[in-house]
PDB file of N, CA and C in Angstrom:
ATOM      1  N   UNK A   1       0.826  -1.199   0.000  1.00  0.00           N
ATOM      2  CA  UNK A   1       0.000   0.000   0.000  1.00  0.00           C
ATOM      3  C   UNK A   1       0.865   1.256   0.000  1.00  0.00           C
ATOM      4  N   UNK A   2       1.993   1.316   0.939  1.00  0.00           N
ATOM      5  CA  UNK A   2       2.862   2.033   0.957  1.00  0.00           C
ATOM      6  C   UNK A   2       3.461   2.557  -0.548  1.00  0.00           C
ATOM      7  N   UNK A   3       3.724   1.631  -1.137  1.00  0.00           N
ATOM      8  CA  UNK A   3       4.583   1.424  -2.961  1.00  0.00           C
ATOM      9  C   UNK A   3       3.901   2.247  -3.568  1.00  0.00           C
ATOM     10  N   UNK A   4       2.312   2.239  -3.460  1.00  0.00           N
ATOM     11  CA  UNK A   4       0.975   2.377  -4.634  1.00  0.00           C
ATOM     12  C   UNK A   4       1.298   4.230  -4.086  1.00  0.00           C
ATOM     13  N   UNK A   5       0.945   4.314  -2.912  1.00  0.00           N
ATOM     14  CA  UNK A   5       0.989   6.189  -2.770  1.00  0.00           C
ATOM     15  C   UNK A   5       2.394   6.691  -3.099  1.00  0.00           C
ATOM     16  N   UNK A   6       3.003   5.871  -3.551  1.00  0.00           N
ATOM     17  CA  UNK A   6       4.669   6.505  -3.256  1.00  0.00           C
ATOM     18  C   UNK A   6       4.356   6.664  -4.685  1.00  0.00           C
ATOM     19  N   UNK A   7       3.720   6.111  -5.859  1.00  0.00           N
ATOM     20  CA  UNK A   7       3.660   5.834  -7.290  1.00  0.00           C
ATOM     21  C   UNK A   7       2.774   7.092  -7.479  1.00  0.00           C
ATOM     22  N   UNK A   8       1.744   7.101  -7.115  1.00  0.00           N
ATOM     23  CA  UNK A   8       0.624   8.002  -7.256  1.00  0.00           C
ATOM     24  C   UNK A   8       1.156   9.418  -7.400  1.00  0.00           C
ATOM     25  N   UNK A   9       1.820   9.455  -5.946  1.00  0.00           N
ATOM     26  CA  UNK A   9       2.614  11.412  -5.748  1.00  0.00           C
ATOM     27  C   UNK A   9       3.543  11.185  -6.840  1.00  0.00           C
ATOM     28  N   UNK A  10       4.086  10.026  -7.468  1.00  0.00           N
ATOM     29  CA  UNK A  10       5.105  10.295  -8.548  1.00  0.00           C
ATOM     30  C   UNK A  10       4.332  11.096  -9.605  1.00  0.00           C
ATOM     31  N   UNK A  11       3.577  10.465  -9.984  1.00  0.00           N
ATOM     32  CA  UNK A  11       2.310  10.778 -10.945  1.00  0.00           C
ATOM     33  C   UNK A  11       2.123  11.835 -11.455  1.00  0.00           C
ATOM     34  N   UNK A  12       1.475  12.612  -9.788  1.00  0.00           N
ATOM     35  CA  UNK A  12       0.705  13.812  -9.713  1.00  0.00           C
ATOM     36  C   UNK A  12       1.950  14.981 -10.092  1.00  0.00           C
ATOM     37  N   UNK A  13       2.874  14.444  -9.082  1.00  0.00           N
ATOM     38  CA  UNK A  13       4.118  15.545  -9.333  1.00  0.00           C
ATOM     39  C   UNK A  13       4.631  15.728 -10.988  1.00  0.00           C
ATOM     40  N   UNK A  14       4.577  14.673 -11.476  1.00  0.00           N
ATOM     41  CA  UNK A  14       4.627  14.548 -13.357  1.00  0.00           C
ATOM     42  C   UNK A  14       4.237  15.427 -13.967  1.00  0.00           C
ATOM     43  N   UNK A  15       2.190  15.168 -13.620  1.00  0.00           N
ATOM     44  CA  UNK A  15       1.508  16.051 -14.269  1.00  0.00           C
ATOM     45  C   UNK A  15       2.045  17.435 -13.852  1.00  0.00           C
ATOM     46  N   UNK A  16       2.196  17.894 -12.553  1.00  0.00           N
ATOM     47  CA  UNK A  16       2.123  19.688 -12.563  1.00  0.00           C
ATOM     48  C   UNK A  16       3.048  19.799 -12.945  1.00  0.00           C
ATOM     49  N   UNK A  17       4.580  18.929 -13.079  1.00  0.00           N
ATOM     50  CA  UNK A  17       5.883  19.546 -13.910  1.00  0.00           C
ATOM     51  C   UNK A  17       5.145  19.871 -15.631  1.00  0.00           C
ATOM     52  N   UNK A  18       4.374  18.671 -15.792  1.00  0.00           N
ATOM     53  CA  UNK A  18       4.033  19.366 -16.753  1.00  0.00           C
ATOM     54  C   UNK A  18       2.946  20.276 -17.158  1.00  0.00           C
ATOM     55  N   UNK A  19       2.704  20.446 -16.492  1.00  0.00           N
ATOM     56  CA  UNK A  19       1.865  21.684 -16.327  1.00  0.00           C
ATOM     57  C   UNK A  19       2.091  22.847 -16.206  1.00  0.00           C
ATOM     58  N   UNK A  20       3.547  23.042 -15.439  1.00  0.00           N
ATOM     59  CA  UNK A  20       3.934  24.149 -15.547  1.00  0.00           C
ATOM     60  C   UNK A  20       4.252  24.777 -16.127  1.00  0.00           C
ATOM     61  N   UNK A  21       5.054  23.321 -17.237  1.00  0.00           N
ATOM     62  CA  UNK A  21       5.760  24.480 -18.032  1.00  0.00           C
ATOM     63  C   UNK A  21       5.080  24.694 -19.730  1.00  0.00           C
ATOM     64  N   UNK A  22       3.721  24.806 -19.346  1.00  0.00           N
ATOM     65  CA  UNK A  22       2.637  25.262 -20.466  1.00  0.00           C
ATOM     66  C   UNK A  22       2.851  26.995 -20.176  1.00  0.00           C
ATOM     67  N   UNK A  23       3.074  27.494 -18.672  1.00  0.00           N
ATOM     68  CA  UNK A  23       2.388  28.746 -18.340  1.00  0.00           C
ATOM     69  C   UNK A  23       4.756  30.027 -18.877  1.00  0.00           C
ATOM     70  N   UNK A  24       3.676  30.758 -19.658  1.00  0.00           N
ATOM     71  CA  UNK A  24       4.645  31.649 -20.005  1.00  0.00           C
ATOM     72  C   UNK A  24       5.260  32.576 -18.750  1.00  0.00           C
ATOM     73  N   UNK A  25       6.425  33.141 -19.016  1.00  0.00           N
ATOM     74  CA  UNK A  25       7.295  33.824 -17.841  1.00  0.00           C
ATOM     75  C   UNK A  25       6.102  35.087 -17.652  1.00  0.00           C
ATOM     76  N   UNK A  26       6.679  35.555 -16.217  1.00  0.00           N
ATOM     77  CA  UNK A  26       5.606  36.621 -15.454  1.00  0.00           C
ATOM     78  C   UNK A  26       6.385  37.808 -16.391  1.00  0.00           C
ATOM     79  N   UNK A  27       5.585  38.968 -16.797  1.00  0.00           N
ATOM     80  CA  UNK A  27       5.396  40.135 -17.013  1.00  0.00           C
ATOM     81  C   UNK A  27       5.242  41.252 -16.175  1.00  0.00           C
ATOM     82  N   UNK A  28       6.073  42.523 -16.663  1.00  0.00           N
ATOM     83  CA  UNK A  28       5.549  43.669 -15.248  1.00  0.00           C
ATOM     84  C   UNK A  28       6.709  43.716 -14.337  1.00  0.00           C
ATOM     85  N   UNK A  29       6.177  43.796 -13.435  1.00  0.00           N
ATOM     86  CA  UNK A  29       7.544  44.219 -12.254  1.00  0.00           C
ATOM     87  C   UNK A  29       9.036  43.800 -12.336  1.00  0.00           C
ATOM     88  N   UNK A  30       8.564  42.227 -13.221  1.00  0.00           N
ATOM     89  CA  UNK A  30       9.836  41.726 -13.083  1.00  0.00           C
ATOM     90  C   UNK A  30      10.858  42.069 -14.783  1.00  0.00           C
ATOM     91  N   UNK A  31       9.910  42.539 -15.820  1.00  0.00           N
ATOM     92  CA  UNK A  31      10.162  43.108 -17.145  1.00  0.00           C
ATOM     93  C   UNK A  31       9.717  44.410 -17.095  1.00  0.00           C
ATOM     94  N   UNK A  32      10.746  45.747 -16.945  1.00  0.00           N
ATOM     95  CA  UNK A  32      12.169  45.771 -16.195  1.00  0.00           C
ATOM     96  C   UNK A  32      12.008  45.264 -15.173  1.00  0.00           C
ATOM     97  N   UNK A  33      13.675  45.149 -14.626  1.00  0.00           N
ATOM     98  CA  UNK A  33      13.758  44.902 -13.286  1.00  0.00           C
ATOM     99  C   UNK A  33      13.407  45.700 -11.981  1.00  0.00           C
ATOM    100  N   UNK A  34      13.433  45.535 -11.168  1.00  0.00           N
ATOM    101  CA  UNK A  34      13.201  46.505  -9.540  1.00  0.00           C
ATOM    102  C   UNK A  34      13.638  47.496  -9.637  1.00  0.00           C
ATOM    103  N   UNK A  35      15.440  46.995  -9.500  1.00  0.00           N
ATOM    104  CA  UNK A  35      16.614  47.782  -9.546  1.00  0.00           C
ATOM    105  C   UNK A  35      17.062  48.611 -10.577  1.00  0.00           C
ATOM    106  N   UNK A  36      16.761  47.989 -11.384  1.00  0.00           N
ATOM    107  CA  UNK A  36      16.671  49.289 -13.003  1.00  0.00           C
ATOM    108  C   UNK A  36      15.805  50.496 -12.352  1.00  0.00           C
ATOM    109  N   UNK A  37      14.120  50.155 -12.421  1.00  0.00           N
ATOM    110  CA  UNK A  37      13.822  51.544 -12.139  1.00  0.00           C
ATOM    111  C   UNK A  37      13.889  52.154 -10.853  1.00  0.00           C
ATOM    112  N   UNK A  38      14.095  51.485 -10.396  1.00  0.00           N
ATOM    113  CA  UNK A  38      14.716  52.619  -8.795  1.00  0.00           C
ATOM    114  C   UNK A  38      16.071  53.352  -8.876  1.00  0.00           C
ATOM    115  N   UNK A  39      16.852  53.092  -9.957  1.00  0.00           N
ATOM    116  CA  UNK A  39      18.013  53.916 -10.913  1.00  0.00           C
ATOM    117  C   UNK A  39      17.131  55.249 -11.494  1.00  0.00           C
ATOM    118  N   UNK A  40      16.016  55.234 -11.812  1.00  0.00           N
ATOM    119  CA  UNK A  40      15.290  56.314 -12.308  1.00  0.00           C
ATOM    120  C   UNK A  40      14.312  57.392 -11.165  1.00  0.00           C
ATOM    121  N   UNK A  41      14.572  56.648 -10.111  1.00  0.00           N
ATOM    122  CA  UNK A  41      13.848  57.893  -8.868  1.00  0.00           C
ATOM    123  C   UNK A  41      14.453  57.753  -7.646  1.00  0.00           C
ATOM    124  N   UNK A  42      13.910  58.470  -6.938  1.00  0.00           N
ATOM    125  CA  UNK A  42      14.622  58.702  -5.160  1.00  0.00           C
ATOM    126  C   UNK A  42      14.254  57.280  -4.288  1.00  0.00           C
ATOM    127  N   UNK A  43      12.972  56.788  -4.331  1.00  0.00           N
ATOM    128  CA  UNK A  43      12.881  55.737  -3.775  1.00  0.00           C
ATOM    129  C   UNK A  43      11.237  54.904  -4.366  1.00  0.00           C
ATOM    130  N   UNK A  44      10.956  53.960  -3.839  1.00  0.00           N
ATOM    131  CA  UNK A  44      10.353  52.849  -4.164  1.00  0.00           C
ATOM    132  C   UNK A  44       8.958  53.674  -3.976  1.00  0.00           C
ATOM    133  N   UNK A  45       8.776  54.223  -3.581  1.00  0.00           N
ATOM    134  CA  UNK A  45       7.155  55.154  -3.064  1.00  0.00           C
ATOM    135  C   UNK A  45       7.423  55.641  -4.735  1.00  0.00           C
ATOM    136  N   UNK A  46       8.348  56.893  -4.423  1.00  0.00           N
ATOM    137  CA  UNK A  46       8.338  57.886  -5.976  1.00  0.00           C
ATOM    138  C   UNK A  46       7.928  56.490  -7.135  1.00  0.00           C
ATOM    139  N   UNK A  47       8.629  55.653  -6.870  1.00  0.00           N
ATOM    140  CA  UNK A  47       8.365  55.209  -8.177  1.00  0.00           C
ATOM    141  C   UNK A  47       7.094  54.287  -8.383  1.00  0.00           C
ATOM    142  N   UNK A  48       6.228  53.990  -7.055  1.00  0.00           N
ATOM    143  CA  UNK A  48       4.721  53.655  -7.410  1.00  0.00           C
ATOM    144  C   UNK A  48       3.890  54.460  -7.867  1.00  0.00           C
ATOM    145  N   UNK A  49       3.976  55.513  -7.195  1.00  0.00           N
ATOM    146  CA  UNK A  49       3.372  57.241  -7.613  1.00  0.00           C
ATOM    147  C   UNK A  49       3.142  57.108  -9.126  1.00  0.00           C
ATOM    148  N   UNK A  50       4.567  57.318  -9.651  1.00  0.00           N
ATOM    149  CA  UNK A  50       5.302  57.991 -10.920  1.00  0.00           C
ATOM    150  C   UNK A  50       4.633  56.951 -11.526  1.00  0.00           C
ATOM    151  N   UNK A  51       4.701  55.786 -11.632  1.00  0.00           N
ATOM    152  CA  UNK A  51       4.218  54.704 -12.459  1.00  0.00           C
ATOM    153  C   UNK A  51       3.048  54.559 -12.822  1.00  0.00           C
ATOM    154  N   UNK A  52       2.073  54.514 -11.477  1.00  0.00           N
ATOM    155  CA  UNK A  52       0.554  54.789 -11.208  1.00  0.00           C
ATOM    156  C   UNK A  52       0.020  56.360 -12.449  1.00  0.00           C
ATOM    157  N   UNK A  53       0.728  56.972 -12.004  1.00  0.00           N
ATOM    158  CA  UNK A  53      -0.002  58.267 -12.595  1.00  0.00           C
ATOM    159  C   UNK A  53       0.130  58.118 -14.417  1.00  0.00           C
ATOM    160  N   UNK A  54       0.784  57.580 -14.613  1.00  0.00           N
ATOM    161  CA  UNK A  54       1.406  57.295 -16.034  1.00  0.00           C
ATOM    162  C   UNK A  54       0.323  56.210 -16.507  1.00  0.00           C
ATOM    163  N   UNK A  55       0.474  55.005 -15.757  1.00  0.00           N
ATOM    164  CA  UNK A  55      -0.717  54.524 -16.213  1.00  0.00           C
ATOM    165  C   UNK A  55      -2.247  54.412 -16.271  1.00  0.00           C
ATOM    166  N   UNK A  56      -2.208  55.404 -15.072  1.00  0.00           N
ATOM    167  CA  UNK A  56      -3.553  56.337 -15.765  1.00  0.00           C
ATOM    168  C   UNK A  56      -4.198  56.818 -16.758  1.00  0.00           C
ATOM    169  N   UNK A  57      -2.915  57.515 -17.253  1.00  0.00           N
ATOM    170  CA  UNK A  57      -2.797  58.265 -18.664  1.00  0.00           C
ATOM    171  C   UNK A  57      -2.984  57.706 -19.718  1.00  0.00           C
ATOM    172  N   UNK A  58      -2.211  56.828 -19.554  1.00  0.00           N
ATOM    173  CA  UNK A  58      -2.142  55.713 -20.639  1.00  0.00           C
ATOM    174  C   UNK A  58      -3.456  54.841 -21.001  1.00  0.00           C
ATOM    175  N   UNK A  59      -4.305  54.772 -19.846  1.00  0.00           N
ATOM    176  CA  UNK A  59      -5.190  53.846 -19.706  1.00  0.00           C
ATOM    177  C   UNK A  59      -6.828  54.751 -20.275  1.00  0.00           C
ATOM    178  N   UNK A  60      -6.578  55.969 -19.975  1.00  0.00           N
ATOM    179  CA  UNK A  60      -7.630  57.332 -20.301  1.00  0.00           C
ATOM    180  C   UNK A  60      -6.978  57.707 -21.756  1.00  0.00           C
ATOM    181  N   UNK A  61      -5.987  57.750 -22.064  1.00  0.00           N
ATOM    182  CA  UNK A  61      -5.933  57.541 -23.572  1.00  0.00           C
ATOM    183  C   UNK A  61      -6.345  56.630 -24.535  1.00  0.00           C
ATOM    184  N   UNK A  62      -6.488  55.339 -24.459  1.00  0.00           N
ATOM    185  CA  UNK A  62      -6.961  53.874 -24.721  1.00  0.00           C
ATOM    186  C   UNK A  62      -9.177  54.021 -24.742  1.00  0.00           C
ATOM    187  N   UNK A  63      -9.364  54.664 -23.389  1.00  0.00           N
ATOM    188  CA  UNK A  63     -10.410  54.948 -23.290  1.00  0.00           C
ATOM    189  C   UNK A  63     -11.419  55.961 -24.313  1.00  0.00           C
ATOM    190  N   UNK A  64     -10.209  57.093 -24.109  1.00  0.00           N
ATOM    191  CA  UNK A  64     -10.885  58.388 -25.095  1.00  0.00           C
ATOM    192  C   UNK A  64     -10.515  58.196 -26.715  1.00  0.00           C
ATOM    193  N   UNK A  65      -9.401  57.142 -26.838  1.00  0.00           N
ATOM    194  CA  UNK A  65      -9.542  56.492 -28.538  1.00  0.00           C
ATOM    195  C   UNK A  65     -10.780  56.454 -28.948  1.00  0.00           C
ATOM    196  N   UNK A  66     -11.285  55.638 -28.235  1.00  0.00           N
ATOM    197  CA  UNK A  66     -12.510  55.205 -28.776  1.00  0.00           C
ATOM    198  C   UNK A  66     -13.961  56.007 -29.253  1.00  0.00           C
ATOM    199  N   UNK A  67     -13.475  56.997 -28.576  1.00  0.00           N
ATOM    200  CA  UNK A  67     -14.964  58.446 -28.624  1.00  0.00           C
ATOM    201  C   UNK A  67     -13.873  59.254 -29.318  1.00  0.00           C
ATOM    202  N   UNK A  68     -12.756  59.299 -29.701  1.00  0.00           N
ATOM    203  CA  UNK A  68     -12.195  60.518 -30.682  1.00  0.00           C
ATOM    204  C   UNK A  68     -11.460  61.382 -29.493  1.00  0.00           C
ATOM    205  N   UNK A  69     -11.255  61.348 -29.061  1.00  0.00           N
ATOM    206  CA  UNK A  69     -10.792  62.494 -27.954  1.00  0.00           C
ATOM    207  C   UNK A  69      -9.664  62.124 -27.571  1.00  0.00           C
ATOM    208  N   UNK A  70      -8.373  62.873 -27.808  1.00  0.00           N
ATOM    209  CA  UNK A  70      -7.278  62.759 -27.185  1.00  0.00           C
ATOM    210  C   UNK A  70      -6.710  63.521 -26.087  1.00  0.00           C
ATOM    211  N   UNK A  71      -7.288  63.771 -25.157  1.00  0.00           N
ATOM    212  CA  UNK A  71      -6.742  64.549 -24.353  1.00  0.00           C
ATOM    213  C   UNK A  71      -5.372  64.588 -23.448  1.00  0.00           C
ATOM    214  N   UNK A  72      -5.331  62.952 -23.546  1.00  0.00           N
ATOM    215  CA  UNK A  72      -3.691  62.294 -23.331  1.00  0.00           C
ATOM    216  C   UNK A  72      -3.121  62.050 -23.765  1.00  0.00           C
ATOM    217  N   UNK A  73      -1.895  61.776 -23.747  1.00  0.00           N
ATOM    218  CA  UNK A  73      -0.929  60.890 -24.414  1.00  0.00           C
ATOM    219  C   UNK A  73      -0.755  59.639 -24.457  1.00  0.00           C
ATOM    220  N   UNK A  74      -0.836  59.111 -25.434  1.00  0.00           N
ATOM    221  CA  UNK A  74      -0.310  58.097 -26.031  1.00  0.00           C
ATOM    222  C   UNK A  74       1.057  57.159 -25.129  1.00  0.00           C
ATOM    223  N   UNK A  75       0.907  55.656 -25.452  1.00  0.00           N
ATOM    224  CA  UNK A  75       2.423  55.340 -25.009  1.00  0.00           C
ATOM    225  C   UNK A  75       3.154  55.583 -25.496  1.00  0.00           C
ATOM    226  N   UNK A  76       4.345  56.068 -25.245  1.00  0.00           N
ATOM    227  CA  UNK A  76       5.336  56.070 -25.900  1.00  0.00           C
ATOM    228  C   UNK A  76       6.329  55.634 -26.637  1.00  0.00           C
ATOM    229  N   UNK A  77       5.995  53.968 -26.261  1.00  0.00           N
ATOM    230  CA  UNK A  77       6.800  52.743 -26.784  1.00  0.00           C
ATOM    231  C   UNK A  77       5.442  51.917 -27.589  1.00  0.00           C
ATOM    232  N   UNK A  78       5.868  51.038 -28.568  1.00  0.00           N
ATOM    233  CA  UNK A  78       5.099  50.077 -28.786  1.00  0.00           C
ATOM    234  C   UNK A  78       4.333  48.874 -27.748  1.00  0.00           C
ATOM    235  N   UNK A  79       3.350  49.607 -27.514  1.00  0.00           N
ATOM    236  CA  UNK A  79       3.140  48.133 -26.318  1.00  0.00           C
ATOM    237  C   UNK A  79       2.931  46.810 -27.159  1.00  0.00           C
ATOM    238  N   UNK A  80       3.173  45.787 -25.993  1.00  0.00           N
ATOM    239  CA  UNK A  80       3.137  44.151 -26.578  1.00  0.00           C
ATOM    240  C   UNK A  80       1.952  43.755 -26.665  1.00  0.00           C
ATOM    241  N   UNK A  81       1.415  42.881 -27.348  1.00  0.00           N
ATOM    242  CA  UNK A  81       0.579  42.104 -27.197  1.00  0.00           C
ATOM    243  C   UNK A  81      -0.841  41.954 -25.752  1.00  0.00           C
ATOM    244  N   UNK A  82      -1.747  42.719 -25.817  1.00  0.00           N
ATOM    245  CA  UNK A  82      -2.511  42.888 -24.367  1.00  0.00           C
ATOM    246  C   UNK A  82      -1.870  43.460 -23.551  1.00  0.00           C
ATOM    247  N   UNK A  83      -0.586  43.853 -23.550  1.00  0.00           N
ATOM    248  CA  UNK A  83      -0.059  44.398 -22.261  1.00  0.00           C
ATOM    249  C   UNK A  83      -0.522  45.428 -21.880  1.00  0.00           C
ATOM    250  N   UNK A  84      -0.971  45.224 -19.852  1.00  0.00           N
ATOM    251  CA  UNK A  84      -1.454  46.599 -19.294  1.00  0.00           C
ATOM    252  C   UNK A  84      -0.803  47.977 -19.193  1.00  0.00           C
ATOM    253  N   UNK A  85      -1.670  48.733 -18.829  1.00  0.00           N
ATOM    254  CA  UNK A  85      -0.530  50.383 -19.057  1.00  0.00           C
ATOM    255  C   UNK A  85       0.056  49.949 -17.671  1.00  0.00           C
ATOM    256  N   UNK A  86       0.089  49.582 -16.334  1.00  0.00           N
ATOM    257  CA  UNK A  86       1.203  49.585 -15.811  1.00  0.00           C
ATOM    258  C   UNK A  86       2.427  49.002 -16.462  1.00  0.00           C
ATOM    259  N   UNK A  87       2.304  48.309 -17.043  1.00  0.00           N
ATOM    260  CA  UNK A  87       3.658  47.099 -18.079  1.00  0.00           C
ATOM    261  C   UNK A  87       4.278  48.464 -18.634  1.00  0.00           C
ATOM    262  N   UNK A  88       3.423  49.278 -19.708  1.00  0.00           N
ATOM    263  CA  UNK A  88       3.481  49.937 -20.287  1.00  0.00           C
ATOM    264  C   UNK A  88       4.499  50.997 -19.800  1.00  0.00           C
ATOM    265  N   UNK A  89       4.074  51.688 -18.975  1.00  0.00           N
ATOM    266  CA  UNK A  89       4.691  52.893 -17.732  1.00  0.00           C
ATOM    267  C   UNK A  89       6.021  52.334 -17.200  1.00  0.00           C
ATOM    268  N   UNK A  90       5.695  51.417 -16.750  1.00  0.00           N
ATOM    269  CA  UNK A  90       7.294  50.453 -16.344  1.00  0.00           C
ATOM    270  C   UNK A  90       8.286  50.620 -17.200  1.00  0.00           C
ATOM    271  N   UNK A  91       7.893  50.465 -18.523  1.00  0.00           N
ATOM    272  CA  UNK A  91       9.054  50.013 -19.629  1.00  0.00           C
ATOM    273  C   UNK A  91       9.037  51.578 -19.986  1.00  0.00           C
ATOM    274  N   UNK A  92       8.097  52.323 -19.757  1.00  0.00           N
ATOM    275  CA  UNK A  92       8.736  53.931 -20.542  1.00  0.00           C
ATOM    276  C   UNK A  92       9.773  54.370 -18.978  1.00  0.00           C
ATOM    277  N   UNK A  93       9.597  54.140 -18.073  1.00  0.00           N
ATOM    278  CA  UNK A  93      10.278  54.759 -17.165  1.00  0.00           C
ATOM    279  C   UNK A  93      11.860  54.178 -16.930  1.00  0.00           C
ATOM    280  N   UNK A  94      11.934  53.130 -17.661  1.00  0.00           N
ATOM    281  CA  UNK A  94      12.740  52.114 -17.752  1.00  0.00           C
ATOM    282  C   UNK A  94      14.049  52.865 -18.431  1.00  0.00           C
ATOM    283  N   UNK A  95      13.024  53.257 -19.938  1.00  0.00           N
ATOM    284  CA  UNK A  95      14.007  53.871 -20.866  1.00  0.00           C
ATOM    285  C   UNK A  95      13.926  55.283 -20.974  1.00  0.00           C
ATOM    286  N   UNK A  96      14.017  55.751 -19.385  1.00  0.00           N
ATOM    287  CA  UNK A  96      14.336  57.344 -19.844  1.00  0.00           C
ATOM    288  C   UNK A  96      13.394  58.364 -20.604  1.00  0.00           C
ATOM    289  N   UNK A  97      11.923  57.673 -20.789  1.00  0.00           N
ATOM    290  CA  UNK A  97      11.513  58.840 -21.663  1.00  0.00           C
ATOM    291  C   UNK A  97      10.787  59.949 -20.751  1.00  0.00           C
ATOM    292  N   UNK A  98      10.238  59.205 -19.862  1.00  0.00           N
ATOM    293  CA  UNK A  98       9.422  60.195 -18.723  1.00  0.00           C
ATOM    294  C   UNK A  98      10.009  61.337 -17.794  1.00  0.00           C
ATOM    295  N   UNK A  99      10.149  62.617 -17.763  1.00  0.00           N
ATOM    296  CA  UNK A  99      10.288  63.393 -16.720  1.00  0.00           C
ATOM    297  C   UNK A  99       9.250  63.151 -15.809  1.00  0.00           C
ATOM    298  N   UNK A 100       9.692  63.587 -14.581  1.00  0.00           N
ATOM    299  CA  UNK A 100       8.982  63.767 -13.387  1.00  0.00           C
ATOM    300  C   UNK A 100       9.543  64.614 -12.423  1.00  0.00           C
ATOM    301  N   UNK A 101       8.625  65.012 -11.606  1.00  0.00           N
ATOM    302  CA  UNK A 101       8.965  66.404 -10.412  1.00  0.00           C
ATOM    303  C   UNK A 101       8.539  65.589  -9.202  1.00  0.00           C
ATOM    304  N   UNK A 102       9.104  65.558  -8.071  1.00  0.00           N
ATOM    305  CA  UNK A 102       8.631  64.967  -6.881  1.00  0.00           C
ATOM    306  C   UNK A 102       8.223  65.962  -5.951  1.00  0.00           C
ATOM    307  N   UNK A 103       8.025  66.253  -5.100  1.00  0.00           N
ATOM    308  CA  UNK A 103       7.281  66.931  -4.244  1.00  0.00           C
ATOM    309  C   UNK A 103       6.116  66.775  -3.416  1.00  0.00           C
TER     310      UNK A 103
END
């Protein structure tokens, strides 16, 4: 009886190896890295702020496409495939295009 459960968890553990590796790498925080954009501000707050507000923008631009109205800007980079405007904001802050004022 012992043999049969020792076989079984072999099994199961099989399937989720293979299972796992159906699911594509994570996106976002970790594409850029941490440490990259904290090279681009004073600290980890500034740069939720800075990010947040950007993808706002980004996200109210996407919105007002659709009725004609641009009152925002555009991304600045090609976004990927579905990718959200935080992804989006990440990778412009990544490469230098964004100013920002802290205060």
């Amino acid at each position: 009886m012992l043999v049969t459960n020792v076989t079984n968890v072999n099994s199961v553990s099989n399937d989720i190896a293979i299972t796992e590796a159906v699911f594509d790498d994570p996106i976002g925080i970790t594409a850029p890295p941490i440490d990259e954009l904290l090279d681009k501000v004073s600290s980890k707050y500034a740069l939720v702020i800075f990010a947040a507000k950007r993808a706002r923008q980004i996200n109210s631009y996407f919105q007002q496409a659709d009725e004609g109205v641009f009152e925002f800007v555009g991304p600045l980079i090609e976004p990927e495939n579905q990718e959200k405007p935080l992804s989006i904001a990440l990778r412009e802050i990544n490469k230098g295009m964004l100013d920002h004022e802290e205060g």
